[in-house]
N, C-alpha and C. Protein backbone atom coordinates (compact mmCIF):
# COMPACT_ATOMS: atom_id res chain seq x y z
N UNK A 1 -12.32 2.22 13.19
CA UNK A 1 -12.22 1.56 11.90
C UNK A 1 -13.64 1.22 11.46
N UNK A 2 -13.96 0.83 10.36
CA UNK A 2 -15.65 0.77 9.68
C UNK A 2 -15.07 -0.54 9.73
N UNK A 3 -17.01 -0.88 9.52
CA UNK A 3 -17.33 -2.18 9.50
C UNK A 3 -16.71 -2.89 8.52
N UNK A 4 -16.74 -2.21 7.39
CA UNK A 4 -15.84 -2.70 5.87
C UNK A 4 -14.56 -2.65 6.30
N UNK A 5 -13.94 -2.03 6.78
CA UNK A 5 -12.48 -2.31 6.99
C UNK A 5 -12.01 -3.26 7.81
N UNK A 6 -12.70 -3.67 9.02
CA UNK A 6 -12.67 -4.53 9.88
C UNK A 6 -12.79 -5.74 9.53
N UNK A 7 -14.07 -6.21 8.39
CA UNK A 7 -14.08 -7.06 7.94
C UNK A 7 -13.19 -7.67 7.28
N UNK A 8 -11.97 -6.54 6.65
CA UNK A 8 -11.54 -6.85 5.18
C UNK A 8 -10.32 -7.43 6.26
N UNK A 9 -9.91 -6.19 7.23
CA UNK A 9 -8.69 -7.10 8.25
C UNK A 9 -8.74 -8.37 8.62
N UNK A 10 -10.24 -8.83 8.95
CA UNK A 10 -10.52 -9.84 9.59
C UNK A 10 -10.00 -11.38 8.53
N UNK A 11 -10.89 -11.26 7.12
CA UNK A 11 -10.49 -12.17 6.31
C UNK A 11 -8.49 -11.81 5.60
N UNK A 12 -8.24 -10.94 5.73
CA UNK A 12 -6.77 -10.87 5.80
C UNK A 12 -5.97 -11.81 6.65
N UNK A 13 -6.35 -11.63 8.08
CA UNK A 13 -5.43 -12.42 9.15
C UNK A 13 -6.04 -13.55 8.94
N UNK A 14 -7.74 -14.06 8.59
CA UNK A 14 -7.74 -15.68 8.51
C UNK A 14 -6.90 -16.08 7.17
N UNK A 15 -6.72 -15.21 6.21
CA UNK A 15 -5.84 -15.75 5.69
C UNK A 15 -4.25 -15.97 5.53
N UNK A 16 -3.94 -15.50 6.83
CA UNK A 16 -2.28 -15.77 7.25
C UNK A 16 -1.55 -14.85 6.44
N UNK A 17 -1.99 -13.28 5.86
CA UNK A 17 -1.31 -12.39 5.00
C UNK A 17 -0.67 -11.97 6.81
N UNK A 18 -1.61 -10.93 7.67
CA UNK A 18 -0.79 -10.42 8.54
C UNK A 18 -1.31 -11.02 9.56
N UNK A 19 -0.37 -10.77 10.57
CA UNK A 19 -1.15 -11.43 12.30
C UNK A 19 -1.61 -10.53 13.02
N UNK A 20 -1.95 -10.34 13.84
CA UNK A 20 -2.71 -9.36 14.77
C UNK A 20 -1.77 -9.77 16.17
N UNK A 21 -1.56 -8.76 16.80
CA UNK A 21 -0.91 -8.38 18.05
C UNK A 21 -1.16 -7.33 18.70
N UNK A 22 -0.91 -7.09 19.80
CA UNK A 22 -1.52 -6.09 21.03
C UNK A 22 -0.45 -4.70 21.04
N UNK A 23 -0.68 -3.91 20.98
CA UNK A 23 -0.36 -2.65 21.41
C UNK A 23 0.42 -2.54 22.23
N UNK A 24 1.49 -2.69 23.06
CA UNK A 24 2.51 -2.84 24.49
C UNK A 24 1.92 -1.29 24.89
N UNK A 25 1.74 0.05 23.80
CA UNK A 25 1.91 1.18 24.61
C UNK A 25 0.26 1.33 24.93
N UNK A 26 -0.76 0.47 23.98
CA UNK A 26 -2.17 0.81 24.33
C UNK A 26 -2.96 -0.51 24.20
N UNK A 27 -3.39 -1.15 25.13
CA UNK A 27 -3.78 -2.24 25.14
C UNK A 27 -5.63 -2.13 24.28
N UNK A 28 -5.89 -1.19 23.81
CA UNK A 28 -6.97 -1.05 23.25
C UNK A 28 -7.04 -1.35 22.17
N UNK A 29 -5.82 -1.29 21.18
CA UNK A 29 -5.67 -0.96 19.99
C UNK A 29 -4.54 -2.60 19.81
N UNK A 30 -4.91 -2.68 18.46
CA UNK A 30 -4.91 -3.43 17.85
C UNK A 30 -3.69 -3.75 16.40
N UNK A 31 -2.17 -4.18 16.58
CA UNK A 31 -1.34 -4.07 15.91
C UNK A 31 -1.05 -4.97 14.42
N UNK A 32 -0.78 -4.89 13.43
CA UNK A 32 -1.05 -5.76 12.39
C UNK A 32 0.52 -6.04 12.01
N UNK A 33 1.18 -6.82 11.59
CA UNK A 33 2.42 -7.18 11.24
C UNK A 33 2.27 -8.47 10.13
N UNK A 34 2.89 -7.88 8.98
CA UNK A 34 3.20 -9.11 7.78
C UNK A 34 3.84 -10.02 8.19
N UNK A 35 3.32 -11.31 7.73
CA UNK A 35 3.73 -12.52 8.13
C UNK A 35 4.87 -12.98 6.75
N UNK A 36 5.31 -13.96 6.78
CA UNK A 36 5.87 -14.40 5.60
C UNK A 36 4.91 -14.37 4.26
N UNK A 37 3.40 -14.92 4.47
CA UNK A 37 3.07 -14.79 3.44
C UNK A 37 2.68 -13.64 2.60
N UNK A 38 2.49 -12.62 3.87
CA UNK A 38 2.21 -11.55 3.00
C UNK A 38 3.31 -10.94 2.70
N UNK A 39 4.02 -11.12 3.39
CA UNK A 39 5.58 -10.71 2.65
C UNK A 39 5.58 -11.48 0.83
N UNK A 40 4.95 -12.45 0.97
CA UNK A 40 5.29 -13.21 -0.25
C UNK A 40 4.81 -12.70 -1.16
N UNK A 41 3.47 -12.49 -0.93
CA UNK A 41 2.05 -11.73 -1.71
C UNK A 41 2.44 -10.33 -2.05
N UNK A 42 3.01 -9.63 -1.62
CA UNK A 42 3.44 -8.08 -1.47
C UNK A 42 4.54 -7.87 -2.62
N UNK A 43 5.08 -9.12 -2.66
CA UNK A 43 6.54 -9.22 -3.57
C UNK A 43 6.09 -9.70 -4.64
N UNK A 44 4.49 -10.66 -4.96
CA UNK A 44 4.52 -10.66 -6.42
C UNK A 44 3.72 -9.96 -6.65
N UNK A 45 2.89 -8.96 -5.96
CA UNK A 45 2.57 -8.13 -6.99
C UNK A 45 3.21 -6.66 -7.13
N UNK A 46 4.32 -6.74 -6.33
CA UNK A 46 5.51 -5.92 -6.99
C UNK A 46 6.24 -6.70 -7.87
N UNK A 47 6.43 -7.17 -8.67
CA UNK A 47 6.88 -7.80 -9.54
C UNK A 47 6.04 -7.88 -11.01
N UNK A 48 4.65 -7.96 -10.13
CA UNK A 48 3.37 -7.82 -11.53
C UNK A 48 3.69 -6.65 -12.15
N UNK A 49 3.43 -5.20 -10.82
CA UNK A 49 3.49 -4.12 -11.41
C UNK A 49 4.53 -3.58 -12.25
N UNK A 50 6.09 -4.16 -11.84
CA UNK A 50 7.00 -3.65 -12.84
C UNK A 50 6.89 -4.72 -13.81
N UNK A 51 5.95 -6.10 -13.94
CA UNK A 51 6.52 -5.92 -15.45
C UNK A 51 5.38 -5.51 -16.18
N UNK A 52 3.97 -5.05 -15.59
CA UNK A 52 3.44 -4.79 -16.50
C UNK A 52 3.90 -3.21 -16.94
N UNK A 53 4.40 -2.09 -16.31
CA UNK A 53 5.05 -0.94 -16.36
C UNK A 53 6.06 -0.99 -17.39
N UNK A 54 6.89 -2.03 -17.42
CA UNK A 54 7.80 -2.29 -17.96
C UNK A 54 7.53 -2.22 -19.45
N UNK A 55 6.48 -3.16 -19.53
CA UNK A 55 5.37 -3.60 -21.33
C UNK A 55 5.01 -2.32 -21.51
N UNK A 56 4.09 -1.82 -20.73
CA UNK A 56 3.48 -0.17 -20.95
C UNK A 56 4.28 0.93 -21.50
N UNK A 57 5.86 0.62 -21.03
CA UNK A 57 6.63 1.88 -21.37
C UNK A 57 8.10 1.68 -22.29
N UNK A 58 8.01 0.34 -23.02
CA UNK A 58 8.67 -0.22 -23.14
C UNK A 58 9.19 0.77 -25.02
N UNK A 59 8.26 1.58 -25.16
CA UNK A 59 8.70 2.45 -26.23
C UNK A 59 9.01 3.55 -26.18
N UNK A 60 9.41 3.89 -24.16
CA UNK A 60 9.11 5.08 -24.44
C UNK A 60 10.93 5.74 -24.33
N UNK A 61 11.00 6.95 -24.65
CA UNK A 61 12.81 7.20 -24.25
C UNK A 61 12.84 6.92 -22.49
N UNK A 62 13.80 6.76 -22.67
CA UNK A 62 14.72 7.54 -21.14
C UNK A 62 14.13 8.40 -20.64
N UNK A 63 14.31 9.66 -21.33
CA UNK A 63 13.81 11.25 -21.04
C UNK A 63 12.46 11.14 -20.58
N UNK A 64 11.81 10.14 -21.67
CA UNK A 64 9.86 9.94 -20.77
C UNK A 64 9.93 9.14 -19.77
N UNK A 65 10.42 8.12 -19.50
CA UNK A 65 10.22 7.40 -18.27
C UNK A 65 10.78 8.19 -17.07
N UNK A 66 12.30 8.58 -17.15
CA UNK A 66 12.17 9.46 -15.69
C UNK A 66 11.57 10.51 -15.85
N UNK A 67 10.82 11.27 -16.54
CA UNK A 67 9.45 12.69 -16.38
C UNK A 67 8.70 11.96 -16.00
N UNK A 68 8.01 10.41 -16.60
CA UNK A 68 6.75 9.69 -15.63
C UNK A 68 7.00 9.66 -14.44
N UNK A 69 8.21 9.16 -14.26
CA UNK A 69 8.88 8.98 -12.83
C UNK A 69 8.30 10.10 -11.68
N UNK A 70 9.22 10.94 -12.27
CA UNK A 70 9.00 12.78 -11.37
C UNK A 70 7.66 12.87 -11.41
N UNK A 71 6.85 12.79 -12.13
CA UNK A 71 5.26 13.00 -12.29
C UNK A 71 4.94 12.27 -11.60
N UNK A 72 4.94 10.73 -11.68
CA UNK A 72 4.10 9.49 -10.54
C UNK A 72 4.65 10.27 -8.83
N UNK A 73 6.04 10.37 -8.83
CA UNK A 73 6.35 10.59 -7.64
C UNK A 73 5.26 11.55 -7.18
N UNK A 74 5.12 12.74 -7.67
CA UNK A 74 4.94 14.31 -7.01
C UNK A 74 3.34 14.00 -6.81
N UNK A 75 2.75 13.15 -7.29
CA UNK A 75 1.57 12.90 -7.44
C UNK A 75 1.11 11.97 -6.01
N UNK A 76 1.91 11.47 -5.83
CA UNK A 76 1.80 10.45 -4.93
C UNK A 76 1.72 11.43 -3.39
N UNK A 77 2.84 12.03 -3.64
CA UNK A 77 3.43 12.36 -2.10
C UNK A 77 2.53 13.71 -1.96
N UNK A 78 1.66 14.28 -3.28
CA UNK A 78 0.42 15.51 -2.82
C UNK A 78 -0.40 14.51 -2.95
N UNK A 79 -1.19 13.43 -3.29
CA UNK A 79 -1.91 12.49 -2.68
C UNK A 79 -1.76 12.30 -1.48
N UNK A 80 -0.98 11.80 -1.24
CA UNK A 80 -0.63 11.45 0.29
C UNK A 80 -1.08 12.50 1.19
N UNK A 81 -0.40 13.91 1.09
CA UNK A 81 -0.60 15.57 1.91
C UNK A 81 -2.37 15.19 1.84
N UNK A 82 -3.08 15.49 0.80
CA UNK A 82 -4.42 15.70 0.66
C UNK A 82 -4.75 14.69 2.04
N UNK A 83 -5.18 13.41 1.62
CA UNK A 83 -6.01 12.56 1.93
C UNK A 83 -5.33 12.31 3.94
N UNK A 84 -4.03 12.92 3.84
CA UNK A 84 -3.67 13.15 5.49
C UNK A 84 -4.61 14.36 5.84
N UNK A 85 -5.12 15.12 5.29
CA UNK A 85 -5.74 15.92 6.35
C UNK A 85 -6.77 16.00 7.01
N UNK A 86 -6.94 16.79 7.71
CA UNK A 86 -7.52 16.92 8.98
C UNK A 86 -8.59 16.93 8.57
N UNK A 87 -9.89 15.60 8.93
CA UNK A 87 -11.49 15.39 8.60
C UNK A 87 -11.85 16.68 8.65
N UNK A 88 -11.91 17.43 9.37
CA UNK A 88 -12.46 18.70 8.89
C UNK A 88 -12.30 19.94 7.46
N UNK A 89 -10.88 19.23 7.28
CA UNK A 89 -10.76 20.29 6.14
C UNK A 89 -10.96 19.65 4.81
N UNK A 90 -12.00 18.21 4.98
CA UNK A 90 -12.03 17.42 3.63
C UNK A 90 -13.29 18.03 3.28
């Protein structure tokens, strides 16, 4: 993990979003689990995002929101493919 990421975990767990726990299968490594609050935190800004989505699309038909839909999806999940691959083939 980078120094920036480590850090960012670090002020995460002092702030009681997730806890840190041990690995049972690798005692090297280092497990993260949402606590209530970040459970809490996670839920309003899912809540931000649909309503600001909501305002954003709030003129649009039916027919455009599920094509955004299909579009955000397909976008996401070849985002996802890309940025999974193998450091060498970036």
């Amino acid at each position: 993990m980078s120094r920036v990421a480590s850090r960012l975990v670090l002020r995460t767990v002092e702030e009681g979003r997730p806890e840190r726990g041990s690995d049972p299968r690798d005692a090297r490594r280092t497990l993260l689990s949402r606590t209530a609050a970040g459970r809490g935190q996670l839920e309003t800004a899912h809540r931000f995002r649909r309503a600001v989505f909501a305002r954003a699309m709030a003129t649009w038909s039916e027919h455009d929101r599920a094509e955004f839909a299909r579009l955000i999806t397909a976008f996401v999940d070849g985002f996802g493919q890309a940025t999974a691959a193998a450091p060498e083939d970036r």
